[in-house]
C-alpha atoms as a PDB file:
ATOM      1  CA  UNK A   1       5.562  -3.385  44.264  1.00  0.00           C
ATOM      2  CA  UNK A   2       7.227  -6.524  45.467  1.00  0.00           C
ATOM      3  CA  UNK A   3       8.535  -9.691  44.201  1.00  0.00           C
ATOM      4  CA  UNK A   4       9.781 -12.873  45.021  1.00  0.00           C
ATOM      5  CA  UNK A   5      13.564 -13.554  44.912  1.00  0.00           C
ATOM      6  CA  UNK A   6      14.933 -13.696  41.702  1.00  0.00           C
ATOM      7  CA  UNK A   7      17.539 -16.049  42.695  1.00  0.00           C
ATOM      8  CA  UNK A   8      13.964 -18.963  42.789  1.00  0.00           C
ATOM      9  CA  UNK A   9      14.669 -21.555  39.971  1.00  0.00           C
ATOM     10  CA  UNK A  10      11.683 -21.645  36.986  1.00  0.00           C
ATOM     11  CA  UNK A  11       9.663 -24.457  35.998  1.00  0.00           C
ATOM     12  CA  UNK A  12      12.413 -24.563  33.067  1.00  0.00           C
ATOM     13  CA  UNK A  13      14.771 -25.301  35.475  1.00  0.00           C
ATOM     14  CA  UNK A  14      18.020 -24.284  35.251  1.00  0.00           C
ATOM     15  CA  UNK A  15      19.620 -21.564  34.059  1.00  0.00           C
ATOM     16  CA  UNK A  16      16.445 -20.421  34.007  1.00  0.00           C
ATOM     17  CA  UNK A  17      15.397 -17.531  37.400  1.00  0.00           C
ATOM     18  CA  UNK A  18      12.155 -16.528  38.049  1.00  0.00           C
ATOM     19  CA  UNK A  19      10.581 -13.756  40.126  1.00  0.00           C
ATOM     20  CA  UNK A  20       7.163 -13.040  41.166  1.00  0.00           C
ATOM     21  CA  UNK A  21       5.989  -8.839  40.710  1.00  0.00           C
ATOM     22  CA  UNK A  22       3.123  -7.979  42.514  1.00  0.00           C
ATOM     23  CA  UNK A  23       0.694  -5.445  41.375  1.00  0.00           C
ATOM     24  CA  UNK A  24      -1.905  -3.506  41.742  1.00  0.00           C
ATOM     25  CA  UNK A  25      -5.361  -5.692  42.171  1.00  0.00           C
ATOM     26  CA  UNK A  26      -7.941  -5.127  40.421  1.00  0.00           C
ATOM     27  CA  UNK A  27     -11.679  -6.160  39.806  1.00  0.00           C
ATOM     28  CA  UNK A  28     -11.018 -10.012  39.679  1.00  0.00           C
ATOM     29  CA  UNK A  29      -8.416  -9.474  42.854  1.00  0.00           C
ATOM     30  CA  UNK A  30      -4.941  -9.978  43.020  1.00  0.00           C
ATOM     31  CA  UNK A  31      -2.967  -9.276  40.197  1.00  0.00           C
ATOM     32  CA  UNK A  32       0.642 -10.327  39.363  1.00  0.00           C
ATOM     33  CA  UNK A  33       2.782 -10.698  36.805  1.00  0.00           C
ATOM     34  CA  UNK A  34       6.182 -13.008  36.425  1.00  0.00           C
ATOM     35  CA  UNK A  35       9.485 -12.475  35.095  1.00  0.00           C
ATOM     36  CA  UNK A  36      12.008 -15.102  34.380  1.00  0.00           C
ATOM     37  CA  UNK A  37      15.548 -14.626  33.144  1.00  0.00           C
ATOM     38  CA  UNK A  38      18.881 -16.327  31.860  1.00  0.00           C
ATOM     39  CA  UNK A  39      22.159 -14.826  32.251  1.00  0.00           C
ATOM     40  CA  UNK A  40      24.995 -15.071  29.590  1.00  0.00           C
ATOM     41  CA  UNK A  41      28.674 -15.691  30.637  1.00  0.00           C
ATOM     42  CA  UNK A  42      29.232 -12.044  29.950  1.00  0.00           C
ATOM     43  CA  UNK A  43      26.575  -9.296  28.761  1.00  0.00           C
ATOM     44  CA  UNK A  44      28.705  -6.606  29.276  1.00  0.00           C
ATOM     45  CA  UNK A  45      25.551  -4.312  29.599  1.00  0.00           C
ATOM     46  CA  UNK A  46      23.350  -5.602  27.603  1.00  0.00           C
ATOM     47  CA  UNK A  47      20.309  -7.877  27.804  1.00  0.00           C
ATOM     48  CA  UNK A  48      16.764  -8.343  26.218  1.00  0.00           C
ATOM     49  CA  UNK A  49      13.228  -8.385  27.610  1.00  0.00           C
ATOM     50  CA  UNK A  50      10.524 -10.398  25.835  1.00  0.00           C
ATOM     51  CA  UNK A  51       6.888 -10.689  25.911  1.00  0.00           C
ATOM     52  CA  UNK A  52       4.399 -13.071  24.741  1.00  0.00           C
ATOM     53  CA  UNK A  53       1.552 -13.447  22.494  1.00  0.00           C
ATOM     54  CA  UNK A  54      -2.242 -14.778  22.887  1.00  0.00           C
ATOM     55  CA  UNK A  55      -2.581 -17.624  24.860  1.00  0.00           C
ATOM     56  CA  UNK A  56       0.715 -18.102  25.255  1.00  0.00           C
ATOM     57  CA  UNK A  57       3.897 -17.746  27.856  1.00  0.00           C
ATOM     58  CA  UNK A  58       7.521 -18.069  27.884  1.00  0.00           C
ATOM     59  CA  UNK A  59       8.640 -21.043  27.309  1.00  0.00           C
ATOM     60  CA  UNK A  60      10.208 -20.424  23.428  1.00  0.00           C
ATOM     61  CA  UNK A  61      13.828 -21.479  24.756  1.00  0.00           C
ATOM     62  CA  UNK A  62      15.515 -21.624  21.671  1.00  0.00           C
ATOM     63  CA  UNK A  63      14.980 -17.410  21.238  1.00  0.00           C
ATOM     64  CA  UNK A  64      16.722 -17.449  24.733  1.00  0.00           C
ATOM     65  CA  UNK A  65      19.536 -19.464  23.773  1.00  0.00           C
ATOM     66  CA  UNK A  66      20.168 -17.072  20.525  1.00  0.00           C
ATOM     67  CA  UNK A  67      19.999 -14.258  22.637  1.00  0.00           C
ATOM     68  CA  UNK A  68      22.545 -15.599  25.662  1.00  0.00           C
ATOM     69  CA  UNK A  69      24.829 -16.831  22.823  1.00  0.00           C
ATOM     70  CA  UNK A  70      25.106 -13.115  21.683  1.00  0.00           C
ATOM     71  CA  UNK A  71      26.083 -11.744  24.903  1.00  0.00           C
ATOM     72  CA  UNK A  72      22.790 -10.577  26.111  1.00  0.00           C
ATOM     73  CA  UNK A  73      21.033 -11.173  29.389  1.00  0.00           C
ATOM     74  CA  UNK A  74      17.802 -12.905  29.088  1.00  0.00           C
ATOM     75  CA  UNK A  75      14.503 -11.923  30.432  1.00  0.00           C
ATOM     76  CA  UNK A  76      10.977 -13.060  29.766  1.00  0.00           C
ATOM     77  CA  UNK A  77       7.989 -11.905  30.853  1.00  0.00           C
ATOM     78  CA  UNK A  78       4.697 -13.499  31.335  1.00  0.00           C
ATOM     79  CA  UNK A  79       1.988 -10.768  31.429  1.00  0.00           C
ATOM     80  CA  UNK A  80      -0.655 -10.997  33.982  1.00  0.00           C
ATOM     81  CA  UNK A  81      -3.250 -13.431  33.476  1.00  0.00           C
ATOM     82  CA  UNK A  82      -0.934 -15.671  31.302  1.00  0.00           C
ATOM     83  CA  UNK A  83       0.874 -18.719  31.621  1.00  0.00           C
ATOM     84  CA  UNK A  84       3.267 -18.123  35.213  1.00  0.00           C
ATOM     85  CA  UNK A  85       1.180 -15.074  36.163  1.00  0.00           C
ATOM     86  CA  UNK A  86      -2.719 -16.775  35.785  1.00  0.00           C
ATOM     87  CA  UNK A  87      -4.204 -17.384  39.132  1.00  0.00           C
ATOM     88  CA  UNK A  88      -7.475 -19.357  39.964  1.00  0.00           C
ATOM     89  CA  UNK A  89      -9.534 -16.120  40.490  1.00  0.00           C
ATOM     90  CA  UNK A  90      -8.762 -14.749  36.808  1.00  0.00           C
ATOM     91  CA  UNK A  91     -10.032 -14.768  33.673  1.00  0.00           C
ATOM     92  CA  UNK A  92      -7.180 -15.841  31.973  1.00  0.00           C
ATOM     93  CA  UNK A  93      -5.371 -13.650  29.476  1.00  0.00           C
ATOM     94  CA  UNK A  94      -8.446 -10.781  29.855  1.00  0.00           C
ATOM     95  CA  UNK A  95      -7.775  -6.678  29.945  1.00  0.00           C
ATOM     96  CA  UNK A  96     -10.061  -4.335  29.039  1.00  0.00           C
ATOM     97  CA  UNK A  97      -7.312  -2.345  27.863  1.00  0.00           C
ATOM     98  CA  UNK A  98      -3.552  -2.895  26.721  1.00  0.00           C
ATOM     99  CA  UNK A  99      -2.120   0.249  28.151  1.00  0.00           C
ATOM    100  CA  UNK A 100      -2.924  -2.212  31.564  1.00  0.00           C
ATOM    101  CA  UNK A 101       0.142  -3.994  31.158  1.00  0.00           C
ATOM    102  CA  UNK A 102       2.117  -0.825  31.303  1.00  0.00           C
ATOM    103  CA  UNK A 103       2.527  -1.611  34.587  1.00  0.00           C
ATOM    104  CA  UNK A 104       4.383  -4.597  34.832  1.00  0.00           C
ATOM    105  CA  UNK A 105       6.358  -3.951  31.382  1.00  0.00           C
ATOM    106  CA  UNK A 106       7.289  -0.928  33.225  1.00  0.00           C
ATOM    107  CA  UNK A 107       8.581  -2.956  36.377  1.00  0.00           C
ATOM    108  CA  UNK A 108      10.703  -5.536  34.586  1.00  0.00           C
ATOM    109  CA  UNK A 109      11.955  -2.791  32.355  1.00  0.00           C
ATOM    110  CA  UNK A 110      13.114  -0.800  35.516  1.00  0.00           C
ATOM    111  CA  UNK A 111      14.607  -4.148  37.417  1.00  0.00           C
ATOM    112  CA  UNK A 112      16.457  -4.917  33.670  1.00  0.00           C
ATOM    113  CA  UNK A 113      17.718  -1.337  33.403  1.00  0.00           C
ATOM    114  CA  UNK A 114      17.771   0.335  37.265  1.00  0.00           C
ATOM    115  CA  UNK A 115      18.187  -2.757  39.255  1.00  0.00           C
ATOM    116  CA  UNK A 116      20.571  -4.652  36.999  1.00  0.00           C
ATOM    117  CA  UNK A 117      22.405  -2.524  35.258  1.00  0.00           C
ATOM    118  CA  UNK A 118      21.883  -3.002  31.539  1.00  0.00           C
ATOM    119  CA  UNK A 119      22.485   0.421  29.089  1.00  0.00           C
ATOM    120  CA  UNK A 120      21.974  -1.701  26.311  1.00  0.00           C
ATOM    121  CA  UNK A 121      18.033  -3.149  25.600  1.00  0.00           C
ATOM    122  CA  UNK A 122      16.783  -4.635  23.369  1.00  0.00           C
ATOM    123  CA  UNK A 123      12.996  -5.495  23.480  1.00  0.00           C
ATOM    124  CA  UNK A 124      11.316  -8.449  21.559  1.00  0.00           C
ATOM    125  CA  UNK A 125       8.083  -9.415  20.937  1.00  0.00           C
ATOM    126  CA  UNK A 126       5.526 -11.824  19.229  1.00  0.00           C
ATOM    127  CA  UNK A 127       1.882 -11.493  18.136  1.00  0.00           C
ATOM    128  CA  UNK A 128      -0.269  -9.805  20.253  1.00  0.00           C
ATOM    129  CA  UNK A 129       3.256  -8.994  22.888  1.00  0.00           C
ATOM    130  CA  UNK A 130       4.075  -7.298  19.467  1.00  0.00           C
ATOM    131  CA  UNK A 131       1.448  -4.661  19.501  1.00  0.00           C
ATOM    132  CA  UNK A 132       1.715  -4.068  23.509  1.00  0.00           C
ATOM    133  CA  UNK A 133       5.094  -3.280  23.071  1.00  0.00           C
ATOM    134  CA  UNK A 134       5.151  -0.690  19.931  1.00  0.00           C
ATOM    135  CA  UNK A 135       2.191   0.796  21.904  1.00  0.00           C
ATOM    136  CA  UNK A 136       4.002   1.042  25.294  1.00  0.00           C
ATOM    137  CA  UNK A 137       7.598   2.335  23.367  1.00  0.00           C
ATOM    138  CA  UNK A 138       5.376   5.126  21.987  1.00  0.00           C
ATOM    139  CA  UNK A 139       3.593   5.721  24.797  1.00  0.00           C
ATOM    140  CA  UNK A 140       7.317   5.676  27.229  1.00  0.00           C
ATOM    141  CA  UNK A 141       9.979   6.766  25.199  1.00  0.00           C
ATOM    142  CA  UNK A 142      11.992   4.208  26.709  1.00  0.00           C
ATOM    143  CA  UNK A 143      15.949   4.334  25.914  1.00  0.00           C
ATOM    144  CA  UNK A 144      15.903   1.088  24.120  1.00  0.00           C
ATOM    145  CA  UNK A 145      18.802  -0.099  21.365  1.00  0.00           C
ATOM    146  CA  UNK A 146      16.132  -1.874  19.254  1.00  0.00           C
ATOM    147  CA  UNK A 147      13.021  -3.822  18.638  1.00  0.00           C
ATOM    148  CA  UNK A 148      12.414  -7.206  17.165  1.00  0.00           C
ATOM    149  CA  UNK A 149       8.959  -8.347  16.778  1.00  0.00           C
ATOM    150  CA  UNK A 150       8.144 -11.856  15.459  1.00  0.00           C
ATOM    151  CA  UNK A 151       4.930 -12.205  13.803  1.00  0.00           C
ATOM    152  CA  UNK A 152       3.505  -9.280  15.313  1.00  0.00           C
ATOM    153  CA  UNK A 153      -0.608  -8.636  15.629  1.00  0.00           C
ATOM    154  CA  UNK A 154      -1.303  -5.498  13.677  1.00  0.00           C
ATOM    155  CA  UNK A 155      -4.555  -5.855  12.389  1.00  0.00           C
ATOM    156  CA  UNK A 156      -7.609  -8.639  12.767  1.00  0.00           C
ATOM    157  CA  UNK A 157      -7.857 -11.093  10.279  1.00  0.00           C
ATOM    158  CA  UNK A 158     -10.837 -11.709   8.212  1.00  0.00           C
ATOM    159  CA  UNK A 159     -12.918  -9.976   5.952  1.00  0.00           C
ATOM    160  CA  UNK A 160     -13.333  -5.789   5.553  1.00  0.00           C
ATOM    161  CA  UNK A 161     -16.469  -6.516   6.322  1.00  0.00           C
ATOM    162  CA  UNK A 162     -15.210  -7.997   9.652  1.00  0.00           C
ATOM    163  CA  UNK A 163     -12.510  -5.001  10.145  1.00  0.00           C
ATOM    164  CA  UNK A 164     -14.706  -2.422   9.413  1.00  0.00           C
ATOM    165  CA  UNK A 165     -18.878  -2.872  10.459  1.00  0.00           C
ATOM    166  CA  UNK A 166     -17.832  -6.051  13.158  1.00  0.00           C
ATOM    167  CA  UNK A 167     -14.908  -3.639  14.376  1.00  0.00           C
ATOM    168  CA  UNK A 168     -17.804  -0.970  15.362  1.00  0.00           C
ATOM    169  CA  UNK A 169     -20.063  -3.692  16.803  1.00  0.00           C
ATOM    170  CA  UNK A 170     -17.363  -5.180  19.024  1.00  0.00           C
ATOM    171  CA  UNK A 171     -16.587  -1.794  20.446  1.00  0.00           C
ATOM    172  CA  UNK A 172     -20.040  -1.075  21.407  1.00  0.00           C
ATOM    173  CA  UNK A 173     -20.501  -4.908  22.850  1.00  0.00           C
ATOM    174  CA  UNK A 174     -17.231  -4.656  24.345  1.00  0.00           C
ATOM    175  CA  UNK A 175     -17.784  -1.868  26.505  1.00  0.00           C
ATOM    176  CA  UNK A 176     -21.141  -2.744  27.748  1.00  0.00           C
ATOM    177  CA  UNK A 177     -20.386  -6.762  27.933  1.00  0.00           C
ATOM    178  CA  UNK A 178     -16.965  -7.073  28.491  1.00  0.00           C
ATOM    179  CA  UNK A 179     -16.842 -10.830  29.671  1.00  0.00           C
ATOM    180  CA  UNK A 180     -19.105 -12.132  26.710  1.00  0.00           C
ATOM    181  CA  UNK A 181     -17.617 -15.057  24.979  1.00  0.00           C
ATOM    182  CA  UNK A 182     -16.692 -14.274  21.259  1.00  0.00           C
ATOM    183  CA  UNK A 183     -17.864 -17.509  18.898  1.00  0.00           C
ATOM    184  CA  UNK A 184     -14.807 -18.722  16.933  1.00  0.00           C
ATOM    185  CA  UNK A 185     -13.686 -21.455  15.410  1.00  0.00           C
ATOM    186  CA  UNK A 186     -10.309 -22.873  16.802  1.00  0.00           C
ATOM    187  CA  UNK A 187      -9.075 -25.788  15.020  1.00  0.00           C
ATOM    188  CA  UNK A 188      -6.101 -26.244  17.590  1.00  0.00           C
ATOM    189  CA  UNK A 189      -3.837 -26.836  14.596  1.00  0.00           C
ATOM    190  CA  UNK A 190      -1.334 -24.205  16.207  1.00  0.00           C
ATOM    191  CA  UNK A 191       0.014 -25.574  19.466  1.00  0.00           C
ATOM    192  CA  UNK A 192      -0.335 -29.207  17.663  1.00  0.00           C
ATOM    193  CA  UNK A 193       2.255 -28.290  15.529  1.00  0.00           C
ATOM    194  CA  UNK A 194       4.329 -26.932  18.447  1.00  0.00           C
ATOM    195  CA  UNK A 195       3.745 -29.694  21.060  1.00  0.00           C
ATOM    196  CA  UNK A 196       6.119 -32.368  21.198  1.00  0.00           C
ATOM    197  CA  UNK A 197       2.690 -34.737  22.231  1.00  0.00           C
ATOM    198  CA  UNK A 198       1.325 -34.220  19.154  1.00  0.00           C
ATOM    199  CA  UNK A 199       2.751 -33.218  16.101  1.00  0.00           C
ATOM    200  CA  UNK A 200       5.372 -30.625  17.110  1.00  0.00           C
ATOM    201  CA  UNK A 201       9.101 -30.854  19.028  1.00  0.00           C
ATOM    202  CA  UNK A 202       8.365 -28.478  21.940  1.00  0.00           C
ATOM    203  CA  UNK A 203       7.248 -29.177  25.698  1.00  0.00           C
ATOM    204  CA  UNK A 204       4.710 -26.417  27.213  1.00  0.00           C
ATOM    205  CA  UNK A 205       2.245 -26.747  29.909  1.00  0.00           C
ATOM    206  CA  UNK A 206      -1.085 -27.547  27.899  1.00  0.00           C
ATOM    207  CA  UNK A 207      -2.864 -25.580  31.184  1.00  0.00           C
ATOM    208  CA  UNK A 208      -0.924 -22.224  30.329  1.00  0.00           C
ATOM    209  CA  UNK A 209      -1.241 -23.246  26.305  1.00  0.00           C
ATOM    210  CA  UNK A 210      -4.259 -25.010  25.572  1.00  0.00           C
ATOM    211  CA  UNK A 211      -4.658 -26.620  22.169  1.00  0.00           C
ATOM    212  CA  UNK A 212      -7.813 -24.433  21.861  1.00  0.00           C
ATOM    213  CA  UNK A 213      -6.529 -21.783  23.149  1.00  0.00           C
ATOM    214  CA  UNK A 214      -8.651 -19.376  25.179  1.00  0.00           C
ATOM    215  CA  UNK A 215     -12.186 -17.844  24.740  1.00  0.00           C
ATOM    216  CA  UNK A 216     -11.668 -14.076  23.539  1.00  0.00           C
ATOM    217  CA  UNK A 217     -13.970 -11.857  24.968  1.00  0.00           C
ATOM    218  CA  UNK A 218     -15.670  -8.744  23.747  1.00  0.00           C
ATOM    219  CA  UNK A 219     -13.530  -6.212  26.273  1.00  0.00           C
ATOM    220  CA  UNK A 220     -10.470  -7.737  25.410  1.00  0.00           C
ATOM    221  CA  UNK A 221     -10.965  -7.508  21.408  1.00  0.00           C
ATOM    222  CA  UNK A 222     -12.197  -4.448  21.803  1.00  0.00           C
ATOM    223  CA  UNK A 223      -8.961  -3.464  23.610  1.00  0.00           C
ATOM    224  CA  UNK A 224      -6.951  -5.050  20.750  1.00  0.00           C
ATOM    225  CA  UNK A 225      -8.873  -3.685  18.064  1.00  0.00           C
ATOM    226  CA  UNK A 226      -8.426   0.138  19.869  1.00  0.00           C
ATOM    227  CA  UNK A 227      -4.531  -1.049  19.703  1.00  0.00           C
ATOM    228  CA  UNK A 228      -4.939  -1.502  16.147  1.00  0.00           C
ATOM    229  CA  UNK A 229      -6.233   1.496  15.578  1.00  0.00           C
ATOM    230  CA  UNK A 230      -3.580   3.521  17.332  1.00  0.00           C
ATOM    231  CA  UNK A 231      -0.827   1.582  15.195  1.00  0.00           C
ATOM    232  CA  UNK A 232      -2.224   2.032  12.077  1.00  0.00           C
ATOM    233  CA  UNK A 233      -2.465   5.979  12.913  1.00  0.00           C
ATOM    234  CA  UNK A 234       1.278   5.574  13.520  1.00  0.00           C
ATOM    235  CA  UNK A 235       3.492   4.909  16.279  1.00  0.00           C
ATOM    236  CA  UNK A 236       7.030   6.554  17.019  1.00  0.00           C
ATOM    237  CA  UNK A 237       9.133   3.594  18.783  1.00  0.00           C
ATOM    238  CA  UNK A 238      12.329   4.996  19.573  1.00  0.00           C
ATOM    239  CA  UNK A 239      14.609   2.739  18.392  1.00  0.00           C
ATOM    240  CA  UNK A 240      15.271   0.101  14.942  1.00  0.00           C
ATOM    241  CA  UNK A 241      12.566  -2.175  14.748  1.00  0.00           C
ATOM    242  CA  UNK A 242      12.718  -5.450  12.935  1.00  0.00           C
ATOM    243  CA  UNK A 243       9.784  -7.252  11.823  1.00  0.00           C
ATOM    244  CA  UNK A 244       9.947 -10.799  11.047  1.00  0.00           C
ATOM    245  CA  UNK A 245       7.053 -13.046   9.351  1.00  0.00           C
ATOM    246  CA  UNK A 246       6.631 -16.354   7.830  1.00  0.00           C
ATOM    247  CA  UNK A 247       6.722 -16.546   3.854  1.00  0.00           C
ATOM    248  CA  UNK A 248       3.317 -16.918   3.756  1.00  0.00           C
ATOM    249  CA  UNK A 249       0.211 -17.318   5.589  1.00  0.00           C
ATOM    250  CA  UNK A 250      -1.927 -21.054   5.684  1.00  0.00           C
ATOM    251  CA  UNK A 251      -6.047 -21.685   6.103  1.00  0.00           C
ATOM    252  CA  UNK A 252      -5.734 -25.122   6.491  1.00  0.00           C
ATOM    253  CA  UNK A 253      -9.389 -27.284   6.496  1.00  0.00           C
ATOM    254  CA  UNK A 254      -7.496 -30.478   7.865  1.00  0.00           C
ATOM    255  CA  UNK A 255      -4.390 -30.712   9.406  1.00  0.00           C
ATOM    256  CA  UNK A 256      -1.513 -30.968   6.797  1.00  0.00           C
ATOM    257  CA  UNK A 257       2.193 -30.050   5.963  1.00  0.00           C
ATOM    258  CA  UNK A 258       0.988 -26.320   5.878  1.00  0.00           C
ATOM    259  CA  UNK A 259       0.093 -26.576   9.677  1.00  0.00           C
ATOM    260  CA  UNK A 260       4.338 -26.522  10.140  1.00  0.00           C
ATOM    261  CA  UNK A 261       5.183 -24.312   7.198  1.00  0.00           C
ATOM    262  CA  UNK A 262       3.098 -21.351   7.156  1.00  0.00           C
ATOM    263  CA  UNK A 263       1.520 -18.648   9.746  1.00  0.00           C
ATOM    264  CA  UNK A 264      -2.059 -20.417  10.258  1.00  0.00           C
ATOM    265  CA  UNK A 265      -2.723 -17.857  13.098  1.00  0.00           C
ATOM    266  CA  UNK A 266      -2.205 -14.085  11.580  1.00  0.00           C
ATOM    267  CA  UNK A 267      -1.830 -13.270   7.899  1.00  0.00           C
ATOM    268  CA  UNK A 268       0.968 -12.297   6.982  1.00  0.00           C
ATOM    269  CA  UNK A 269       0.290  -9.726   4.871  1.00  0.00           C
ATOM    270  CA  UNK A 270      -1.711  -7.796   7.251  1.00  0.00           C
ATOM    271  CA  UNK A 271       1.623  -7.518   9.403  1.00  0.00           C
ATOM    272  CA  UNK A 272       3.786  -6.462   6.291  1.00  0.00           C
ATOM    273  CA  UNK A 273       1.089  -3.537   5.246  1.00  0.00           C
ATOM    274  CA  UNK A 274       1.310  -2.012   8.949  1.00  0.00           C
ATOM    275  CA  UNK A 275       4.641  -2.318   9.592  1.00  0.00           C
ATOM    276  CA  UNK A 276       6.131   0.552   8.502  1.00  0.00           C
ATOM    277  CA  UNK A 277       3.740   2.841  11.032  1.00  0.00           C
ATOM    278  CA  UNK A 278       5.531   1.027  14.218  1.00  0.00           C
ATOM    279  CA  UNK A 279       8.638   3.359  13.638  1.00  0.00           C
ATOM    280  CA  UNK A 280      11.130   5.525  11.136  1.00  0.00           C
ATOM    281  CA  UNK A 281      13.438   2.891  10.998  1.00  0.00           C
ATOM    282  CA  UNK A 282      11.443  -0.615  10.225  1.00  0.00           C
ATOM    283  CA  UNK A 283      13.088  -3.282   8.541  1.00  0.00           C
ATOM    284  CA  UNK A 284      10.892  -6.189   6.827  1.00  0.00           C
ATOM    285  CA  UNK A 285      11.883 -10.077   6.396  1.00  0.00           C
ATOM    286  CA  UNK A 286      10.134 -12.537   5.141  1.00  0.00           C
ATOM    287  CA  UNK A 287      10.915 -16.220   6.595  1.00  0.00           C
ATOM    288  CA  UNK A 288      10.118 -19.150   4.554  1.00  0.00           C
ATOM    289  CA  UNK A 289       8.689 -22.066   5.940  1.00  0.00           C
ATOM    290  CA  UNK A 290       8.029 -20.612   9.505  1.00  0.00           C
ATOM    291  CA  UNK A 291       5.620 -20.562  11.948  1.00  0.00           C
ATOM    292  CA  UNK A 292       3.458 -18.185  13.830  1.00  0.00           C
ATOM    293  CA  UNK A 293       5.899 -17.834  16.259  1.00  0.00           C
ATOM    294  CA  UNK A 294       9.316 -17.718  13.828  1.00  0.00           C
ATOM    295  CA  UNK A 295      11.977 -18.858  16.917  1.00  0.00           C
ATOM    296  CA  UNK A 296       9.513 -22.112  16.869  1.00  0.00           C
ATOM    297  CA  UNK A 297       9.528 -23.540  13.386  1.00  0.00           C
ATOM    298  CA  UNK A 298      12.143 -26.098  12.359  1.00  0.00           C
ATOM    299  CA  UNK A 299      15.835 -26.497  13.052  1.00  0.00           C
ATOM    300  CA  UNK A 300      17.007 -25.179   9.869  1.00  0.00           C
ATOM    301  CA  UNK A 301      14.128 -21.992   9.408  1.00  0.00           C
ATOM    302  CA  UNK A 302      14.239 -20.875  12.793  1.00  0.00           C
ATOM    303  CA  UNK A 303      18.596 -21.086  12.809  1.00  0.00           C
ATOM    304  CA  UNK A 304      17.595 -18.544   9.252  1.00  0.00           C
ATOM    305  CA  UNK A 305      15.420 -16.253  11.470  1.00  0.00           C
ATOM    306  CA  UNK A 306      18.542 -16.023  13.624  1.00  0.00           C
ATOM    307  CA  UNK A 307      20.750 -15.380  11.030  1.00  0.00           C
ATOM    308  CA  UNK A 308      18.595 -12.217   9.732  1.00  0.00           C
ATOM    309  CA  UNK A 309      18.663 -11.255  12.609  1.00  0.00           C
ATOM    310  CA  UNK A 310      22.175 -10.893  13.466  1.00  0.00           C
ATOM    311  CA  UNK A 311      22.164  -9.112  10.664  1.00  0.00           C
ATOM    312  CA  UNK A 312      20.350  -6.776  11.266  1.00  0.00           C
ATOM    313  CA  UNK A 313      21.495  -6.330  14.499  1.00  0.00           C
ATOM    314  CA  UNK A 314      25.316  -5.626  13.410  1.00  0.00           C
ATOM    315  CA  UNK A 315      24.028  -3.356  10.416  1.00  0.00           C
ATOM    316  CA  UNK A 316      21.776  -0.985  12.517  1.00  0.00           C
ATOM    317  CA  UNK A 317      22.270  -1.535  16.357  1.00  0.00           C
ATOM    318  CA  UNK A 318      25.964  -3.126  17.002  1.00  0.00           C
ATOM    319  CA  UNK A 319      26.829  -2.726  20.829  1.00  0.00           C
END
């Protein structure tokens, strides 16, 4: 594998690096995935590597600046297919299976531990980066410190009937039609109440992060739902994990004051009955008035998820 030089500034521009990893092609072409990171005055060893959810990428600066403030060395990764890894020639965000992005989450992991230096990992997550990453600890055994997964995707949400009779269905579709276009109904409610254009405080590139999101196709959910599966089986990550949610999950018909309070993407109850088969050690918090994505809701509920968990971080994990 190769890379660009990691010395390159991001589109976040400074202190943000970035570093291209090349890897293997395969049925759509070249494939690559992208790594950016922020150093902290002194890490002493220790640093954290995040991934992403669903139509999403790094951009969720604030987690980085919690992160840096603590002492750790910052990286982000943007699987392939998504945000600073999607090329022209890709179906953006697609995999017919999650255990794919093994391979880069195996790279950056080596560069942050082998190449770098760090004894000391922590790995963090959100949504669907949240059941790649319990998957791939299982699978690995990686020496990790801990595991902190905001608003992670551990089951579909919907009806049984949906979970259950459309689960079998999408398997069958999936691996005979795995570029068909799942109908869905995406109000775009979500990245409005992120993007500073529109009803939220954050800037994001709208052609990494559209406000509909992406089509989901049937070998991609069927992927998901198969990583589902596994988790609710049980997992064995090697390390603490904490799981953090909003209070409460939000339907909304019309956009309203719910669309910035609540978790109008997963439900949050889902996450919280699953949980406890990511790990032996799994610690639960509940965040009023967040978001989807916790480290993105406002000043005062997102400086709360911090506070839990630095918490939990000098309880179970320390240095």
């Amino acid at each position: 594998m190769t890379s660009t030089a990691a010395g390159t500034v991001d589109v976040l521009g400074k202190p943000y690096h970035v570093e291209t990893i090349t890897l293997r092609d395969d049925e759509e072409g070249v494939v690559e995935a992208t790594l950016v990171t922020r150093r902290a005055r002194s890490s002493k060893g220790r640093a954290v590597l995040h991934v992403h959810g669903f139509a999403d990428y790094f951009f969720q600066t604030p987690a980085a600046d919690y992160w840096v403030s603590r002492g750790y060395d910052f990286y982000a990764l943007d699987l392939r297919k998504y945000g600073r890894s999607l090329r022209p020639h890709q179906t953006p965000n697609f995999v017919t299976d999650l255990s794919a992005y093994y391979e880069e989450v195996d790279e950056a992991f080596s560069r942050v531990v082998q190449r770098d230096g760090h004894h000391h990992v922590v790995v963090s997550a959100h949504s669907t980066g949240g059941l790649v990453m319990p998957l791939w600890a299982h699978d690995r055994q990686p020496d990790i410190a801990a595991m902190v997964l905001n608003s992670p995707w551990l089951d579909l949400q919907g009806s049984l009937l949906l979970r259950t009779a459309g689960t079998k269905a999408i398997d069958q579709i999936g691996a005979r039609r795995p570029y068909l276009a799942i109908p869905r109904d995406v109000s775009g409610f979500y990245a409005r109440s992120l993007h500073r254009d529109h009803d939220g405080e954050w800037d994001f590139d709208l052609a990494w992060k559209p406000l509909q999101s992406w089509p989901v196709y049937a070998g991609w959910l069927r992927a998901v739902r198969r990583g589902h599966a596994r988790a609710h089986r049980g997992l064995a990550v090697p390390a603490p994990v904490l799981v953090l949610t909003s209070g409460a999950s939000g339907r909304p018909k019309e956009y309203d004051d719910t669309c910035a309070s609540t978790d109008i993407v997963l439900d949050v109850e889902q996450i919280r009955r699953w949980a406890h088969k990511l790990a032996d050690h799994v610690t639960l918090v509940r965040v009023p008035g967040a978001l989807h994505d916790v480290t993105m809701s406002r000043k005062e509920v997102r400086e709360s998820a911090f506070d839990e968990i630095s918490r939990w971080l000098d309880a179970y994990v320390g240095a």
